[in-house]
PDB file of N, CA and C in Angstrom:
ATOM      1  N   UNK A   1     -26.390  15.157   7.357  1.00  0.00           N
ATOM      2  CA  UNK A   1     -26.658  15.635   6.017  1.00  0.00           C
ATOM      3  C   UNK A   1     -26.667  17.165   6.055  1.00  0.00           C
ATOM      4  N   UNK A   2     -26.112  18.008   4.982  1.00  0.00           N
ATOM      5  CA  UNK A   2     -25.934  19.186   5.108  1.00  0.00           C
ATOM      6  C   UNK A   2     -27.345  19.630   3.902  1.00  0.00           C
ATOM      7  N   UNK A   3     -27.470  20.944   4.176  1.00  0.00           N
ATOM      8  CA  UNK A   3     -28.587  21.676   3.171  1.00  0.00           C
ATOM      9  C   UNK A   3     -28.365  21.453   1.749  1.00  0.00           C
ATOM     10  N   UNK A   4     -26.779  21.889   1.645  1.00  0.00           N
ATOM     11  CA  UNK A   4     -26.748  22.474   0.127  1.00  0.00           C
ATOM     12  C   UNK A   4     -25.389  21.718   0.099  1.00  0.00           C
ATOM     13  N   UNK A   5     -24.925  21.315  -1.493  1.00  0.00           N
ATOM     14  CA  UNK A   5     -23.480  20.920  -1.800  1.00  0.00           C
ATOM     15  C   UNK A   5     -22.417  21.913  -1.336  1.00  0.00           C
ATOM     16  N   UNK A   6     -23.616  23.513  -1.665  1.00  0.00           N
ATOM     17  CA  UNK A   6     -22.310  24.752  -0.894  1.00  0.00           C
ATOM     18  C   UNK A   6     -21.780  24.424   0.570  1.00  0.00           C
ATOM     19  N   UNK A   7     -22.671  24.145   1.080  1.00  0.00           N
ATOM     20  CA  UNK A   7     -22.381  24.275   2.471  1.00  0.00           C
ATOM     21  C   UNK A   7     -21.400  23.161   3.053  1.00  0.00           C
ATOM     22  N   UNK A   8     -21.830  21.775   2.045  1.00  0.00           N
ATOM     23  CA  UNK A   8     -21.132  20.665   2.904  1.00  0.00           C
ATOM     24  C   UNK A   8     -19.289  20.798   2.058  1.00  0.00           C
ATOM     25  N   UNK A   9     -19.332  21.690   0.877  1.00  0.00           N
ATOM     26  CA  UNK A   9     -17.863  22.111   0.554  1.00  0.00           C
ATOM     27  C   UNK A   9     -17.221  23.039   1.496  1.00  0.00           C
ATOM     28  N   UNK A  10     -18.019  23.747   1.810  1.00  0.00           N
ATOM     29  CA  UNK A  10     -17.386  24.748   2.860  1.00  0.00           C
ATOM     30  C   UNK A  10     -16.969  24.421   4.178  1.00  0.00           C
ATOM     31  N   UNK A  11     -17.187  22.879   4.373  1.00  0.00           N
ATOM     32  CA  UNK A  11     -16.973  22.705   5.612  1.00  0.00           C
ATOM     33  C   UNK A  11     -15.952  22.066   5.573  1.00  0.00           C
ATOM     34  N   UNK A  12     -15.772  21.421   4.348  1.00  0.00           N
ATOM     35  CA  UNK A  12     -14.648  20.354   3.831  1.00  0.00           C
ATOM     36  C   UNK A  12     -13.307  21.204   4.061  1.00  0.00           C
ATOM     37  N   UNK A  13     -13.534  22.687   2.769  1.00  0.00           N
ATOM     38  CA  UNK A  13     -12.502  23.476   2.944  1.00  0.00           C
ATOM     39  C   UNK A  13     -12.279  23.838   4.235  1.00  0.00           C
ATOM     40  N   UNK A  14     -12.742  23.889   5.159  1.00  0.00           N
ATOM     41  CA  UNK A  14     -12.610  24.584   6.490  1.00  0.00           C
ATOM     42  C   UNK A  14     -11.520  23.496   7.456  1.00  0.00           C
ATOM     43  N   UNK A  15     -12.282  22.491   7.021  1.00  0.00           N
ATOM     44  CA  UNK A  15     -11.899  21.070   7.430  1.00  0.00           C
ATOM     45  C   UNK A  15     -10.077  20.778   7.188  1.00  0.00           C
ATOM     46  N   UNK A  16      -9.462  20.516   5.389  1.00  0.00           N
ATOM     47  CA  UNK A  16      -8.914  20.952   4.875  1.00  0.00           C
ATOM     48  C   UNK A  16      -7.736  22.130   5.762  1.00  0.00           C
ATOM     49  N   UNK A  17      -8.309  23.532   5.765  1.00  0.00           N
ATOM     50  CA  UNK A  17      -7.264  24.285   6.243  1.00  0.00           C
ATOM     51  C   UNK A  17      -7.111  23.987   8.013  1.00  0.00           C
ATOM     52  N   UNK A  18      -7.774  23.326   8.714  1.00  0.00           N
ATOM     53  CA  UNK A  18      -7.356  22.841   9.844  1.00  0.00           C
ATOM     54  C   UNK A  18      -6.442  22.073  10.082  1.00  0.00           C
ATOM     55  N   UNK A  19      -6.486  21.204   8.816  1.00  0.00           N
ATOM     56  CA  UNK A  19      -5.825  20.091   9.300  1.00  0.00           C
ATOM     57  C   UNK A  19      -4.400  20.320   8.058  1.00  0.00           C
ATOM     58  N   UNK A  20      -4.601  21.288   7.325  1.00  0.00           N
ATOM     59  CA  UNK A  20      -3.004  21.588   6.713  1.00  0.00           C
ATOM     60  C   UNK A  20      -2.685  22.592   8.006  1.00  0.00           C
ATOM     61  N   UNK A  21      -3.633  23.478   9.231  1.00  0.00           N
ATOM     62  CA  UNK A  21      -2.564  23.969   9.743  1.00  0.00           C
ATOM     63  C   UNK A  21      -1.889  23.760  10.860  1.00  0.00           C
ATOM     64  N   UNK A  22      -2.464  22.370  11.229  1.00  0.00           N
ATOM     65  CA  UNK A  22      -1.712  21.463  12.199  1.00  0.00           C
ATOM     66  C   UNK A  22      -0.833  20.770  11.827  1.00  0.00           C
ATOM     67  N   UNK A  23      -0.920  20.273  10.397  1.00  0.00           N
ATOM     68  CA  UNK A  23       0.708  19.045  10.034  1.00  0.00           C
ATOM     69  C   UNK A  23       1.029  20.465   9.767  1.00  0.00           C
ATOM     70  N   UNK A  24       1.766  21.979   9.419  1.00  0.00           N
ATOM     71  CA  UNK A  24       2.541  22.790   9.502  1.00  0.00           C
ATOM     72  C   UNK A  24       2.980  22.893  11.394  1.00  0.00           C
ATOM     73  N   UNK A  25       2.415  22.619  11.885  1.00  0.00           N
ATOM     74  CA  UNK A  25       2.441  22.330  13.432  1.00  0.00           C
ATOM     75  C   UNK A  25       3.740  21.907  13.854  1.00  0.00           C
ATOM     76  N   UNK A  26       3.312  20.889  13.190  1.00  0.00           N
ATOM     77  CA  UNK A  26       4.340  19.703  13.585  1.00  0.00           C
ATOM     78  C   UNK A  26       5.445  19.444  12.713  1.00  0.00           C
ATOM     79  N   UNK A  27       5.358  20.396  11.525  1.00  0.00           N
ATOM     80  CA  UNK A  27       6.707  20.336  10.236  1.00  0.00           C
ATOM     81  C   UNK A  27       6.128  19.565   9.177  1.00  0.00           C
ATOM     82  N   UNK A  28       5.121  19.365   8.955  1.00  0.00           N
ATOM     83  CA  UNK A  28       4.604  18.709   7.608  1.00  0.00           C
ATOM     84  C   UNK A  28       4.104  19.644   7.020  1.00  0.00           C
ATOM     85  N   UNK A  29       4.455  19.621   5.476  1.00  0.00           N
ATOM     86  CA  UNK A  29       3.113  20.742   4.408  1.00  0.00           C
ATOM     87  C   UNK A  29       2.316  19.622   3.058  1.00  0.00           C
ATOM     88  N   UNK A  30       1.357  19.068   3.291  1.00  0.00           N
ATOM     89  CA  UNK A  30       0.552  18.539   2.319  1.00  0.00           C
ATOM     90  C   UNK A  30      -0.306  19.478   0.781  1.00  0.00           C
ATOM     91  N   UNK A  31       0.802  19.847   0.203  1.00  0.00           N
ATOM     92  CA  UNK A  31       0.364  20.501  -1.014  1.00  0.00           C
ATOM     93  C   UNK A  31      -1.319  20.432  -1.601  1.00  0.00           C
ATOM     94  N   UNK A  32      -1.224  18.990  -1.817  1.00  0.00           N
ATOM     95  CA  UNK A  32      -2.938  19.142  -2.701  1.00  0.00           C
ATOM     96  C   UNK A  32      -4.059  18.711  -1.551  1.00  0.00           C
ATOM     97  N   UNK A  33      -3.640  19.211  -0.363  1.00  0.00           N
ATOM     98  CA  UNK A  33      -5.038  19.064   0.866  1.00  0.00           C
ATOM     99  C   UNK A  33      -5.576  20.294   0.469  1.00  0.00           C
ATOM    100  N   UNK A  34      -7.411  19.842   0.328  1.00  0.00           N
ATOM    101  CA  UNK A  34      -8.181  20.988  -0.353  1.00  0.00           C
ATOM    102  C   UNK A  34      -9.732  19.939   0.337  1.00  0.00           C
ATOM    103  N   UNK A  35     -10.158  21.151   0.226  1.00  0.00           N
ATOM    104  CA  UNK A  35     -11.833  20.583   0.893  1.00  0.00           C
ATOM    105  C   UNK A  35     -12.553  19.943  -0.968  1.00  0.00           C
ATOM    106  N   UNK A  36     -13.082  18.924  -1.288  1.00  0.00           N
ATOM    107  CA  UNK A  36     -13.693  18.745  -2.168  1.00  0.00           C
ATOM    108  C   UNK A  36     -15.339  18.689  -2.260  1.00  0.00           C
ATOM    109  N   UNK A  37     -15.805  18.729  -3.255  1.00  0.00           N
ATOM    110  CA  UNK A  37     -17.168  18.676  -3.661  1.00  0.00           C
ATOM    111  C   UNK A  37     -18.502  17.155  -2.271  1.00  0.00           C
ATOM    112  N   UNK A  38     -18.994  17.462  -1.601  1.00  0.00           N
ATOM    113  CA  UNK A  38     -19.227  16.100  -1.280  1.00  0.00           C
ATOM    114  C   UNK A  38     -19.852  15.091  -1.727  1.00  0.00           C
ATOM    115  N   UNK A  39     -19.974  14.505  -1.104  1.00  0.00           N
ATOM    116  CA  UNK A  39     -20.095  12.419  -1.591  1.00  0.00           C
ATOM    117  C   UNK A  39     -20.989  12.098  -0.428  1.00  0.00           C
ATOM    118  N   UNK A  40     -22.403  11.822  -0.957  1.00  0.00           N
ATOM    119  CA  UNK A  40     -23.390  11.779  -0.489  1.00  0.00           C
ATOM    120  C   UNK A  40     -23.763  12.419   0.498  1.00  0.00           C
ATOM    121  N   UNK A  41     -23.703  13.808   0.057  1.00  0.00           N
ATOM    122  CA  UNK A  41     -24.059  14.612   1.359  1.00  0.00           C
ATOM    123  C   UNK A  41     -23.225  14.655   2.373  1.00  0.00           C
ATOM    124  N   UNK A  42     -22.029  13.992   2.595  1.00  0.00           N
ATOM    125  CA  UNK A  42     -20.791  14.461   3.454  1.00  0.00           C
ATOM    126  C   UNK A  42     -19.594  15.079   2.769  1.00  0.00           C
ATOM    127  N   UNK A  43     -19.531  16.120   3.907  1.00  0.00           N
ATOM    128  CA  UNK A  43     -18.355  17.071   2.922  1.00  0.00           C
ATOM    129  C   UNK A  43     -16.732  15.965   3.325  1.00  0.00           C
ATOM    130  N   UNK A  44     -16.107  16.678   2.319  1.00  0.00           N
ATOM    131  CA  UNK A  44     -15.033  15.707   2.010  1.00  0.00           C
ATOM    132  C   UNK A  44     -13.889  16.475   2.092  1.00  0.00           C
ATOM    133  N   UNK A  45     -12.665  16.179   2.262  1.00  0.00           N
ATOM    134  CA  UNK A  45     -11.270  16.596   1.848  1.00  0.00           C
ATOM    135  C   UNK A  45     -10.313  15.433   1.387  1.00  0.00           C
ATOM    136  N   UNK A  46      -9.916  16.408   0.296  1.00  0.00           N
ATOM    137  CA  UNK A  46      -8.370  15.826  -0.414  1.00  0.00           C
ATOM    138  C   UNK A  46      -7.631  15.931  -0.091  1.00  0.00           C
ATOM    139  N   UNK A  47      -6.758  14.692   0.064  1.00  0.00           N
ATOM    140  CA  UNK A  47      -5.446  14.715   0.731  1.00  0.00           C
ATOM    141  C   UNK A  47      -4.549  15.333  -0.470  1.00  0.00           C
ATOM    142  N   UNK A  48      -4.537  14.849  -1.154  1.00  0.00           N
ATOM    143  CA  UNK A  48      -3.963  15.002  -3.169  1.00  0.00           C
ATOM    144  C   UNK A  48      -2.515  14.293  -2.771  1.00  0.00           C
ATOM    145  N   UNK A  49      -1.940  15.066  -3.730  1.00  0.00           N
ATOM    146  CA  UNK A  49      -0.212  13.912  -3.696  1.00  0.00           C
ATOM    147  C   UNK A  49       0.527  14.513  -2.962  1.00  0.00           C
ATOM    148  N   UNK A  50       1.222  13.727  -2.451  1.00  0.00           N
ATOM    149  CA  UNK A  50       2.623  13.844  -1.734  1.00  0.00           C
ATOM    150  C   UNK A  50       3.371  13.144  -2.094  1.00  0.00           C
ATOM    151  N   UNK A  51       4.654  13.419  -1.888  1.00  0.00           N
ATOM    152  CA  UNK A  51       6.605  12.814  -2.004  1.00  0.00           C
ATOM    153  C   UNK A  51       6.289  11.810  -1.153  1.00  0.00           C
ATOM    154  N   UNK A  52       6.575  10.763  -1.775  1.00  0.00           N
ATOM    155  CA  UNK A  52       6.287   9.238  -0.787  1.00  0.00           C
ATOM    156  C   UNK A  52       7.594   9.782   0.158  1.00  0.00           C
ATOM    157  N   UNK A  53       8.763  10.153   0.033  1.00  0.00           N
ATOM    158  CA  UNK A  53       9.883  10.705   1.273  1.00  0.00           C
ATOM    159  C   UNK A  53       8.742  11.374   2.789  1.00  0.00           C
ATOM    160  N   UNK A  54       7.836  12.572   1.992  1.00  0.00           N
ATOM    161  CA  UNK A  54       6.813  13.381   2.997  1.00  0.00           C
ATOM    162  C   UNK A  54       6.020  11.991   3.571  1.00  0.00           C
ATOM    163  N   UNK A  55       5.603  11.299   3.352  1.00  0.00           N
ATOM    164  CA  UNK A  55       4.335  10.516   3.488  1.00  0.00           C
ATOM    165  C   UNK A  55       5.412   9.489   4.579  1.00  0.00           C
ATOM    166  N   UNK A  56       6.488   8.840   3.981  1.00  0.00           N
ATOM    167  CA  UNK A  56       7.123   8.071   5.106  1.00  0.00           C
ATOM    168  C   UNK A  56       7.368   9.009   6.179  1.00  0.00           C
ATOM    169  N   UNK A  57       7.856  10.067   6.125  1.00  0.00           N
ATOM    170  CA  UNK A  57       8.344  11.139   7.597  1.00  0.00           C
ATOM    171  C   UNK A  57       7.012  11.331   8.373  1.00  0.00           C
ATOM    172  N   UNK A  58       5.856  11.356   7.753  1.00  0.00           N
ATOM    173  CA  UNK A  58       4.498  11.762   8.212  1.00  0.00           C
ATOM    174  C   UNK A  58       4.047  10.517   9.061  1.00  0.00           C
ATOM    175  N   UNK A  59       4.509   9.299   8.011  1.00  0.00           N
ATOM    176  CA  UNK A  59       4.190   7.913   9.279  1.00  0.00           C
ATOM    177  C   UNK A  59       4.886   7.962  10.155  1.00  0.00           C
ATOM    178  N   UNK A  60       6.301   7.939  10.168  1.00  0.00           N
ATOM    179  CA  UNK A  60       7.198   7.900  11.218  1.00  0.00           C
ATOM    180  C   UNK A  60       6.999   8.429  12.512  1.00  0.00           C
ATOM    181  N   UNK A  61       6.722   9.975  11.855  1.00  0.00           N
ATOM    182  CA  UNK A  61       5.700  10.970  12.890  1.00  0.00           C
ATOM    183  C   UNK A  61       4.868  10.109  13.551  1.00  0.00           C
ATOM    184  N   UNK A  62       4.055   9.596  13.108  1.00  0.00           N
ATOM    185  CA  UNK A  62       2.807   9.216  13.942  1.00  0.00           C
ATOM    186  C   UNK A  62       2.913   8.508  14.715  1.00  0.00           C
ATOM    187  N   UNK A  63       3.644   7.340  13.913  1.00  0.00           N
ATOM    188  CA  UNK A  63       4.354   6.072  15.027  1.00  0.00           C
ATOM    189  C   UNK A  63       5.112   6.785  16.326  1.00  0.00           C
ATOM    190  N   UNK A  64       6.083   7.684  16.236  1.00  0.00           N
ATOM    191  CA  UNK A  64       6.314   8.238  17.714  1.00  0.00           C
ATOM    192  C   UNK A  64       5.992   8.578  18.185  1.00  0.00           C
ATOM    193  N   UNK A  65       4.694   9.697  17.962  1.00  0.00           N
ATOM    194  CA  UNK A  65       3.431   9.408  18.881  1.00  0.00           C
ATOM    195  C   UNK A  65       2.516   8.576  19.254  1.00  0.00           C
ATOM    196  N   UNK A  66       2.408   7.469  19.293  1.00  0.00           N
ATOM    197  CA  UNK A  66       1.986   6.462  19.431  1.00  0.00           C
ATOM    198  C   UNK A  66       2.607   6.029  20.704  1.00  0.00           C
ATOM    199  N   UNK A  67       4.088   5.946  20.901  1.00  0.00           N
ATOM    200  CA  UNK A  67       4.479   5.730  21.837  1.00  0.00           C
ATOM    201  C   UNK A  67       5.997   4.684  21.491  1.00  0.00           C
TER     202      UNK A  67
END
């Protein structure tokens, strides 16, 4: 549980730009990834929309790492 709604957003956003700047890593850009407001005291992030084209290349991705 975090102190304040500020704090557990700020972690979201933080959260958020980590993880948009790893799928740029790897050749992905997720437009509406944004840290949101949290939900019961855990901070949260939005994935938001993507091009179902992005979202299949993003699975595909994963699956070949997988093995």
């Amino acid at each position: 549980m975090y102190t304040t709604p500020h704090e557990a957003l700020g972690i979201g956003r933080r959260a958020a730009e980590d993880l948009a700047e790893a799928l740029r890593s790897v050749g992905f850009v997720l437009p509406g990834l944004d840290g949101e407001f949290p939900l019961m005291g855990s901070p949260q992030v939005q994935l938001g929309s993507v091009l179902a084209t992005e979202a299949q290349r993003l699975a595909a991705w994963i699956r070949e790492q997988q093995g």
